[in-house]
Structures are given as C-alpha cells and as structure tokens.
PDB file of N, CA and C in Angstrom:
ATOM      1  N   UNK A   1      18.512   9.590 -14.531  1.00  0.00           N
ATOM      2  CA  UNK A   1      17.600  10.065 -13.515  1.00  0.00           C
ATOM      3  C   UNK A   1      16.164   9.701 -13.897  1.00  0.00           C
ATOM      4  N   UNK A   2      15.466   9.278 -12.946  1.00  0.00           N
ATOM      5  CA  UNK A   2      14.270   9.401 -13.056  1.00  0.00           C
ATOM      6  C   UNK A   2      13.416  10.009 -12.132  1.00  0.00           C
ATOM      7  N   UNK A   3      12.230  10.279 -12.372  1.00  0.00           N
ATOM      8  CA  UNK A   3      11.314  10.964 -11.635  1.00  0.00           C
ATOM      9  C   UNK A   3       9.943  10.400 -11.458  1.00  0.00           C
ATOM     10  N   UNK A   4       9.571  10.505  -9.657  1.00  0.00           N
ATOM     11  CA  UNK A   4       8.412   9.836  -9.116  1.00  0.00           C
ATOM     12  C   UNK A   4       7.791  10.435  -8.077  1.00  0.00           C
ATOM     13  N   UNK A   5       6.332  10.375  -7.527  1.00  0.00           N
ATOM     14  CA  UNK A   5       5.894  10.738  -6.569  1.00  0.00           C
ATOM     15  C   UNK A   5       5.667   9.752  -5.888  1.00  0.00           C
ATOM     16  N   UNK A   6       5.852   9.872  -4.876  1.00  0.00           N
ATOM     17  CA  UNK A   6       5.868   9.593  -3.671  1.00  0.00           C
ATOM     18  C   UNK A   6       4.830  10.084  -2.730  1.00  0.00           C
ATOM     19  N   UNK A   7       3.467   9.405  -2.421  1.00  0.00           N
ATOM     20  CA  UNK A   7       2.390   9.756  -1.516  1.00  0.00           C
ATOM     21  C   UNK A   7       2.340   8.926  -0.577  1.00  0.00           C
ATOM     22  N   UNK A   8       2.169   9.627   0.667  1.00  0.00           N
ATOM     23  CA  UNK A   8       2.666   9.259   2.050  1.00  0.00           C
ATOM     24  C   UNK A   8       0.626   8.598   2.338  1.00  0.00           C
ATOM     25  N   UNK A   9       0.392   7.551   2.783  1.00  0.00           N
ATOM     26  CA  UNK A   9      -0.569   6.812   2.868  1.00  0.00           C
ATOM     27  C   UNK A   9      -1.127   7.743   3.961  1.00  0.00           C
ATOM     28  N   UNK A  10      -2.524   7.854   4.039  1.00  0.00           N
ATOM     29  CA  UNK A  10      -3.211   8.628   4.760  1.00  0.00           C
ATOM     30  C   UNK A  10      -2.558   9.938   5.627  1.00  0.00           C
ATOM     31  N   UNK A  11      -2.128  10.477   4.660  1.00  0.00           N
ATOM     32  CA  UNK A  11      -2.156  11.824   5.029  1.00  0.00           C
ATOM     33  C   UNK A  11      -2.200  12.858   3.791  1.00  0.00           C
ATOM     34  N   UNK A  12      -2.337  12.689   2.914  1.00  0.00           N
ATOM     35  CA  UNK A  12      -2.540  13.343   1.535  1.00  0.00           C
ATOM     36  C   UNK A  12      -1.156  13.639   1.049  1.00  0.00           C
ATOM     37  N   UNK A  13       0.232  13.738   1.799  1.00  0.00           N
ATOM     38  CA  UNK A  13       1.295  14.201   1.473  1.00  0.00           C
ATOM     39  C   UNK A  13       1.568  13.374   0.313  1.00  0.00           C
ATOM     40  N   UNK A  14       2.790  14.167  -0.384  1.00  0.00           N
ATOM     41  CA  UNK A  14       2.817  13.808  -1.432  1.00  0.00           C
ATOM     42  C   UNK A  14       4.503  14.355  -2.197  1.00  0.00           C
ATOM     43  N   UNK A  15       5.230  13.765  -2.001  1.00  0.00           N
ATOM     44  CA  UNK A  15       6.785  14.471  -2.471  1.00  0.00           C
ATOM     45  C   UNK A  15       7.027  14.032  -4.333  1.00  0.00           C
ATOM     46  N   UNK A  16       7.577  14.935  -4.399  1.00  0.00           N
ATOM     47  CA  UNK A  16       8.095  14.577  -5.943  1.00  0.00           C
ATOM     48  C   UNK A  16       9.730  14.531  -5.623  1.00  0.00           C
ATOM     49  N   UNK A  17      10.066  13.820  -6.117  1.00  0.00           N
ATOM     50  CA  UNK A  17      11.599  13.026  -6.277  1.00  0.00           C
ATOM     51  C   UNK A  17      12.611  12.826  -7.723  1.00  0.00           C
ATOM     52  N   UNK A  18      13.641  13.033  -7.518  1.00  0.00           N
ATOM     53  CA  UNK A  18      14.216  12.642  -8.656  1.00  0.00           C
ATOM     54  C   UNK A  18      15.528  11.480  -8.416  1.00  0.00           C
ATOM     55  N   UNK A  19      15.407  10.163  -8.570  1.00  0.00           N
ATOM     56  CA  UNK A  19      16.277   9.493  -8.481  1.00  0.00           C
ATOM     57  C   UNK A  19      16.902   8.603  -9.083  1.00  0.00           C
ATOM     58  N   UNK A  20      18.611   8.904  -8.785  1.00  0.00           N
ATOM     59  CA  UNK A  20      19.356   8.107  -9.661  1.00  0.00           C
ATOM     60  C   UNK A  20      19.734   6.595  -9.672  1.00  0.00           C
ATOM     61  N   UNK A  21      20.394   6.067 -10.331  1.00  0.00           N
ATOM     62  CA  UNK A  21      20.748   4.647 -10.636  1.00  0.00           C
ATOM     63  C   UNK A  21      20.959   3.751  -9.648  1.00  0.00           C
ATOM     64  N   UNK A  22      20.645   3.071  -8.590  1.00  0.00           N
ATOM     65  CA  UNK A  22      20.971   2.749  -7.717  1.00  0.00           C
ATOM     66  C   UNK A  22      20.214   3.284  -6.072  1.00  0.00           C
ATOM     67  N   UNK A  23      19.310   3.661  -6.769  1.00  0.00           N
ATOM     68  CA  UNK A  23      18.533   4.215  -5.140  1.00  0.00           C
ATOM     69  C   UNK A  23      17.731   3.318  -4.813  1.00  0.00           C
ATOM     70  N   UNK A  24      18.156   2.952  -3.165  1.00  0.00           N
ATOM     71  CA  UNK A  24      16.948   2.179  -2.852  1.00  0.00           C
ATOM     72  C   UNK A  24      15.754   2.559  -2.111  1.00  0.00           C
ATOM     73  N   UNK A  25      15.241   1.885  -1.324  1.00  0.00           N
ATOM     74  CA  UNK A  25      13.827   2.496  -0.731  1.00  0.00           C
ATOM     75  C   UNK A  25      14.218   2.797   0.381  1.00  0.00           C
ATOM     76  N   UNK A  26      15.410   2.813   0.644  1.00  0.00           N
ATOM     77  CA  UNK A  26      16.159   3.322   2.261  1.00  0.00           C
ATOM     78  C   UNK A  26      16.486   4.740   1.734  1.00  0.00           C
ATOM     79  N   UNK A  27      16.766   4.701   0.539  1.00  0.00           N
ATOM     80  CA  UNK A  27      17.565   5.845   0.186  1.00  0.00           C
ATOM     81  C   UNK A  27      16.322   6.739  -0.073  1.00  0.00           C
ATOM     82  N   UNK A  28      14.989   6.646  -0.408  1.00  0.00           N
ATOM     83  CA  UNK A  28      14.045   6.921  -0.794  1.00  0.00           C
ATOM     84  C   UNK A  28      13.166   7.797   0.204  1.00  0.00           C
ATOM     85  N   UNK A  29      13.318   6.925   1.349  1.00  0.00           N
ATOM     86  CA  UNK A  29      12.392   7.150   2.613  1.00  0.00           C
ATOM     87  C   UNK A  29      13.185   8.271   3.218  1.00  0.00           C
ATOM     88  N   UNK A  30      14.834   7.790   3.611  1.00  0.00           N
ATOM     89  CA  UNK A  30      15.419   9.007   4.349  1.00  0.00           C
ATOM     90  C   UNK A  30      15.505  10.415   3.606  1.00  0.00           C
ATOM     91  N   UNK A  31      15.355  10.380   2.494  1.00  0.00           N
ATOM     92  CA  UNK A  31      15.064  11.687   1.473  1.00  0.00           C
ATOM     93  C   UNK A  31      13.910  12.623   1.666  1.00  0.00           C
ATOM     94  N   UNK A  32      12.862  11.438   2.058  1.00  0.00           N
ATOM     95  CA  UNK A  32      11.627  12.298   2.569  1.00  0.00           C
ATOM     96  C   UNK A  32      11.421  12.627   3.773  1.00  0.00           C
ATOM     97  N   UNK A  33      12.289  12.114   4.757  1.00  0.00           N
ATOM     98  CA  UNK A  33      12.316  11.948   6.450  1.00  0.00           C
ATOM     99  C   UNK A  33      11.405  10.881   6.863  1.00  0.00           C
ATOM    100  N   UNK A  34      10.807   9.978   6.461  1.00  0.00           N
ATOM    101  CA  UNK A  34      10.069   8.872   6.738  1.00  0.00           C
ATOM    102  C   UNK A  34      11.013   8.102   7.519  1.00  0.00           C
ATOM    103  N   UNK A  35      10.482   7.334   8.811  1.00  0.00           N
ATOM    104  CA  UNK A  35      11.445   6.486   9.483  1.00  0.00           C
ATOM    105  C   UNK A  35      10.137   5.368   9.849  1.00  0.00           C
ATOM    106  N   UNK A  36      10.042   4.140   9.778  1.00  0.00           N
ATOM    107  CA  UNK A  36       9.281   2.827  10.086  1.00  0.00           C
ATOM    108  C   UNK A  36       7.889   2.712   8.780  1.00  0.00           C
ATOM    109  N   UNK A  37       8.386   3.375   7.639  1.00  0.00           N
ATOM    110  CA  UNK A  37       7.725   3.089   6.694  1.00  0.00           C
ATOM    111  C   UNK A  37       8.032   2.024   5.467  1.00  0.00           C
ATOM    112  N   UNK A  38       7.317   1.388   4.979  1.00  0.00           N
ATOM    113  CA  UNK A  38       7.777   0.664   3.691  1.00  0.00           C
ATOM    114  C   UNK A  38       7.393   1.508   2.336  1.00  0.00           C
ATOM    115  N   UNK A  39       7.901   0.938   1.263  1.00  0.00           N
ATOM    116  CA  UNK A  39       7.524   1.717  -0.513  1.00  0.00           C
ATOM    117  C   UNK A  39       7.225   0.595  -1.034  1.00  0.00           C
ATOM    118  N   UNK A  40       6.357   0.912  -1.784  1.00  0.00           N
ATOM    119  CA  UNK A  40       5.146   0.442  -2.683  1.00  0.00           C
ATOM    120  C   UNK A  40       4.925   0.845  -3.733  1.00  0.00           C
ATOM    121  N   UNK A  41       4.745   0.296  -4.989  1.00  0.00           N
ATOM    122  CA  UNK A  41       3.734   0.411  -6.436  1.00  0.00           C
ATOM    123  C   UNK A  41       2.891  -0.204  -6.345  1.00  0.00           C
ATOM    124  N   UNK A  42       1.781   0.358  -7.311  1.00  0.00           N
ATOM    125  CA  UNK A  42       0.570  -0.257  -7.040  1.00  0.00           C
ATOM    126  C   UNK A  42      -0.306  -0.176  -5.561  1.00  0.00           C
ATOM    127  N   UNK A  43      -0.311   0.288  -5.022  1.00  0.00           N
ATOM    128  CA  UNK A  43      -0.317   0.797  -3.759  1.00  0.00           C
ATOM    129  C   UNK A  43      -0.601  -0.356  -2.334  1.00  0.00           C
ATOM    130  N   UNK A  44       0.362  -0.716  -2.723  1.00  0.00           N
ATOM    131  CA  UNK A  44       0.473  -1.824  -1.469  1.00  0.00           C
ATOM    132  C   UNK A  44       0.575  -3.550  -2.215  1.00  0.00           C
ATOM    133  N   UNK A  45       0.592  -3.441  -3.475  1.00  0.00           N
ATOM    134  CA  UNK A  45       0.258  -4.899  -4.076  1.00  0.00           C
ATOM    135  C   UNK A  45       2.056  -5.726  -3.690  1.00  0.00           C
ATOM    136  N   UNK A  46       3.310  -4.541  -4.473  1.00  0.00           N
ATOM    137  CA  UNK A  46       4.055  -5.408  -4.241  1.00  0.00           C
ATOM    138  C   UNK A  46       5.306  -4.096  -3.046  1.00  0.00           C
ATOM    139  N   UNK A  47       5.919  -4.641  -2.371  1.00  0.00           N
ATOM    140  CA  UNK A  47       6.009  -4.103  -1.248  1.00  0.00           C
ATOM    141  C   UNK A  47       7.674  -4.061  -1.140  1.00  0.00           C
ATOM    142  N   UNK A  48       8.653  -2.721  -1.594  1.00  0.00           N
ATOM    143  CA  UNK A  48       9.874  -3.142  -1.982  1.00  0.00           C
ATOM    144  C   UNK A  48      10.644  -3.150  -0.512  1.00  0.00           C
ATOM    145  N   UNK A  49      11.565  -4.589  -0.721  1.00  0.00           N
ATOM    146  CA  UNK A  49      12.673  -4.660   0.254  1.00  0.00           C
ATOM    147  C   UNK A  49      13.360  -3.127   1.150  1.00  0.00           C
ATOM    148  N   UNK A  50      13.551  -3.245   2.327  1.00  0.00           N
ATOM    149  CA  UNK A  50      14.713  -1.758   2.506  1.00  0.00           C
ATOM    150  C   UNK A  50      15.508  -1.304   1.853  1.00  0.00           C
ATOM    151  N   UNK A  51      16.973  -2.243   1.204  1.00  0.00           N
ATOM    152  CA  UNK A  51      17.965  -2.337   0.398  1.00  0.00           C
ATOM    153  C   UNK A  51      17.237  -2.240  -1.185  1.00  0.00           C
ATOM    154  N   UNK A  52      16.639  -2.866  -1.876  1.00  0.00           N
ATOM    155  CA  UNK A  52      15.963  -2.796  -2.999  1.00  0.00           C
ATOM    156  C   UNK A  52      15.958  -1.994  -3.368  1.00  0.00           C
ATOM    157  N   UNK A  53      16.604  -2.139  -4.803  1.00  0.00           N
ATOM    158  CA  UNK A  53      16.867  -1.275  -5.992  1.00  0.00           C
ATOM    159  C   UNK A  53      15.406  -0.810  -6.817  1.00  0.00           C
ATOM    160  N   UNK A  54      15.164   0.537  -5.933  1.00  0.00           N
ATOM    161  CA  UNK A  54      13.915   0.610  -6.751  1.00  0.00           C
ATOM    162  C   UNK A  54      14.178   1.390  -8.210  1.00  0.00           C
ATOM    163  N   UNK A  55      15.193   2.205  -8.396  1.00  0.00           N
ATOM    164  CA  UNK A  55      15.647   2.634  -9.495  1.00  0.00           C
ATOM    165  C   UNK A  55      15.210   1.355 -10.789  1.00  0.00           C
ATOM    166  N   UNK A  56      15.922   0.459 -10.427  1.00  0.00           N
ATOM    167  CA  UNK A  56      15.995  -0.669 -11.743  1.00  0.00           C
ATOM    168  C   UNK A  56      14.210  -0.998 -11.938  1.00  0.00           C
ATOM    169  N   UNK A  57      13.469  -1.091 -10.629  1.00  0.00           N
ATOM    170  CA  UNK A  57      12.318  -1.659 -10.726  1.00  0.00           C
ATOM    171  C   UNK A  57      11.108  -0.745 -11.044  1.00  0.00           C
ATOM    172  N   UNK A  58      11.163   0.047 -11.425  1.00  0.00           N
ATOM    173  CA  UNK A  58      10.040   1.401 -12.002  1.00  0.00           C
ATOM    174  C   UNK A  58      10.475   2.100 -13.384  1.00  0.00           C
ATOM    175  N   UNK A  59       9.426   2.651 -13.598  1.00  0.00           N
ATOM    176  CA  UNK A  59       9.398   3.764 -15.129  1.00  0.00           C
ATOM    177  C   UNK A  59       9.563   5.036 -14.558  1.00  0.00           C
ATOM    178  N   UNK A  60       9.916   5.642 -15.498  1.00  0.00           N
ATOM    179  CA  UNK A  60      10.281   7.164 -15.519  1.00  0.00           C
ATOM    180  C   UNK A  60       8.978   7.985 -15.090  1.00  0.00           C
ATOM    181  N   UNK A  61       8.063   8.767 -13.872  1.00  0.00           N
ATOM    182  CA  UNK A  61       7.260   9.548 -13.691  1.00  0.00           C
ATOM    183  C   UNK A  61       6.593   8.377 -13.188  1.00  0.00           C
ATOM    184  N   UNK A  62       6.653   7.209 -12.304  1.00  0.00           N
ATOM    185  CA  UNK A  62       5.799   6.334 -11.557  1.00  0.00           C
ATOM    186  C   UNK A  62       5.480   7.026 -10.072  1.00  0.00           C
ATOM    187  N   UNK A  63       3.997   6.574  -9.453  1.00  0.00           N
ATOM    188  CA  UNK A  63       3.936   6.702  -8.479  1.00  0.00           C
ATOM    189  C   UNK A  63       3.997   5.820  -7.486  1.00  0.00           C
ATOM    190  N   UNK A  64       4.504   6.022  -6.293  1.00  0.00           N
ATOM    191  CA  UNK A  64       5.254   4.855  -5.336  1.00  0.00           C
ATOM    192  C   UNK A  64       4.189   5.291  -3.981  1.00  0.00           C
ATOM    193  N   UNK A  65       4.156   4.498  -2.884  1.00  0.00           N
ATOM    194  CA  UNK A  65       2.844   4.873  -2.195  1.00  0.00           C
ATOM    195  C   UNK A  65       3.722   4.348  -0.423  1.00  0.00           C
ATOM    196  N   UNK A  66       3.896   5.750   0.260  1.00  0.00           N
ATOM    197  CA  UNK A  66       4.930   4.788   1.865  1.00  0.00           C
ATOM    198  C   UNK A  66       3.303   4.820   2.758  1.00  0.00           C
ATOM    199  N   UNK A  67       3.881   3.395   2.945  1.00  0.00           N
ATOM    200  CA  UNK A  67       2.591   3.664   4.710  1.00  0.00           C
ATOM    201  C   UNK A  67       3.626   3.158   5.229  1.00  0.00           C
ATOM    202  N   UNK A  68       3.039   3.308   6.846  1.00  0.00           N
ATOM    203  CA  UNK A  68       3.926   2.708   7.631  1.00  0.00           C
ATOM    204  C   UNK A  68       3.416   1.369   8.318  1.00  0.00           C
ATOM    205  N   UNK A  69       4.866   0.813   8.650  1.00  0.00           N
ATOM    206  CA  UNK A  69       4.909  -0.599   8.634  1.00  0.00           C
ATOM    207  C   UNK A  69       4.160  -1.200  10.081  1.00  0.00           C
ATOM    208  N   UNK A  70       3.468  -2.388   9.506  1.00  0.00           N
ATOM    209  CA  UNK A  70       2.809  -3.120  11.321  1.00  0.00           C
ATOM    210  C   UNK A  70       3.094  -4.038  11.063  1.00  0.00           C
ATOM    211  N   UNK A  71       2.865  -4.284  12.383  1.00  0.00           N
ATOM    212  CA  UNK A  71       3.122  -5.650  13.248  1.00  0.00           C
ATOM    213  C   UNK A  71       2.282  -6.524  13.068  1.00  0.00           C
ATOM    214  N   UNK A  72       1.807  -7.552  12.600  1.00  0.00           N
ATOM    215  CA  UNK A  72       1.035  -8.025  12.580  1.00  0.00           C
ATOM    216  C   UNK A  72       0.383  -9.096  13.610  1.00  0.00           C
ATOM    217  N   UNK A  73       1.668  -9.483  14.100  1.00  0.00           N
ATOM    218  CA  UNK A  73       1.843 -10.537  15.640  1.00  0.00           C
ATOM    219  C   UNK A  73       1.725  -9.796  16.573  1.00  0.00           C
ATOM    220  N   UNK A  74       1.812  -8.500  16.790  1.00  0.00           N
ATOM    221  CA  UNK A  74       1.192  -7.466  17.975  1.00  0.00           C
ATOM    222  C   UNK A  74      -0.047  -7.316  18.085  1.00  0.00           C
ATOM    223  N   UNK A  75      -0.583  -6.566  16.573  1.00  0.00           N
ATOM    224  CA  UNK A  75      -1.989  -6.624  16.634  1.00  0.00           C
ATOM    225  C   UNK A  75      -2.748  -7.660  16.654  1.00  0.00           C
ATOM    226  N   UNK A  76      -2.430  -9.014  16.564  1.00  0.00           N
ATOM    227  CA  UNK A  76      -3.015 -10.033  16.671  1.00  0.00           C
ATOM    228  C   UNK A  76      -3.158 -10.362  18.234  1.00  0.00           C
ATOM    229  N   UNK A  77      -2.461 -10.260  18.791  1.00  0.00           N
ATOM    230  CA  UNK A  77      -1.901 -10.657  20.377  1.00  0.00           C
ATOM    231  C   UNK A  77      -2.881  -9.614  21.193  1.00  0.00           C
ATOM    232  N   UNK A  78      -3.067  -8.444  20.599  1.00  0.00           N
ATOM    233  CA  UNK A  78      -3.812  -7.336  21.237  1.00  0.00           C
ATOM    234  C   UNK A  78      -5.356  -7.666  20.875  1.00  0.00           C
ATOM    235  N   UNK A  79      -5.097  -8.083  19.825  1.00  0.00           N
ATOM    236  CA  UNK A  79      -7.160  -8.316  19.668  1.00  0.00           C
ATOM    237  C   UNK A  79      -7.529  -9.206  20.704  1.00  0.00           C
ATOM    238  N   UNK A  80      -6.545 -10.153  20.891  1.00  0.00           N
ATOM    239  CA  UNK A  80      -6.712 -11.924  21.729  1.00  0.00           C
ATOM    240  C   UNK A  80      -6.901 -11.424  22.800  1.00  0.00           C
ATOM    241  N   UNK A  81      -6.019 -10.239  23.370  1.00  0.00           N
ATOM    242  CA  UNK A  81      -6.128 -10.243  25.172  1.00  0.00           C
ATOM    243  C   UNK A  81      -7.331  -9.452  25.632  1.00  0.00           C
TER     244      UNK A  81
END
C-alpha cells in the first residue's frame, strides 16, 4: 500500500488515499467521484494515461494534482468564431 494526496485543481479540495498494487488513475478518480478529469505529478508536467499504473509510477506519501480535462480544438474553434 501506499499513500497520496490527491488535490483537486482549483478548488482547494484535497483527498488522502491509500492505494494498492495495481491502481490506476481510473481507479483513482472513481474513488474520489471525479468524472472528465486527468492525474498528474508535478502538477500538470507529466499527465498519467486513464488505464496507467500509477501505483508502479510514484513514492510512498506523493502528491498527485486532478484538473479537469479540455478540449483544446473546441476552445480554439471558439476563440476563431
């Protein structure tokens, strides 16, 4: 087992977690009730897959950072019109 917080990007929230061998960031998010968010270390530098084994990819007491996910071809399309 390991243990991490989890701070929800602009809103100050903030969960503490304990997870085992094999959890991914699907498994991560639905734990907290997050739905159209991504997980992050470093806070946004590297940006883990849905499926992704974040268990294997962190230390014991790391902090992980969810915002939620955009579009980037929407908001682009919306600045244009």
């Amino acid at each position: 087992m390991k243990n991490v917080v989890v701070n929800v990007a602009g809103t100050g929230q903030h969960h503490d977690l304990s997870i085992e061998v094999g959890t991914s960031t699907d498994d991560i998010l639905k734990q907290i009730g997050l739905q159209g968010y991504v997980l992050s270390k470093d806070s946004g530098q590297h940006t883990f897959g849905q499926y992704e084994n974040v268990y294997a990819a962190i230390d014991d007491g790391e902090k992980l950072y969810a915002a939620a996910k955009t579009d980037v071809g929407e908001a682009t399309a919306e600045v244009r019109a």
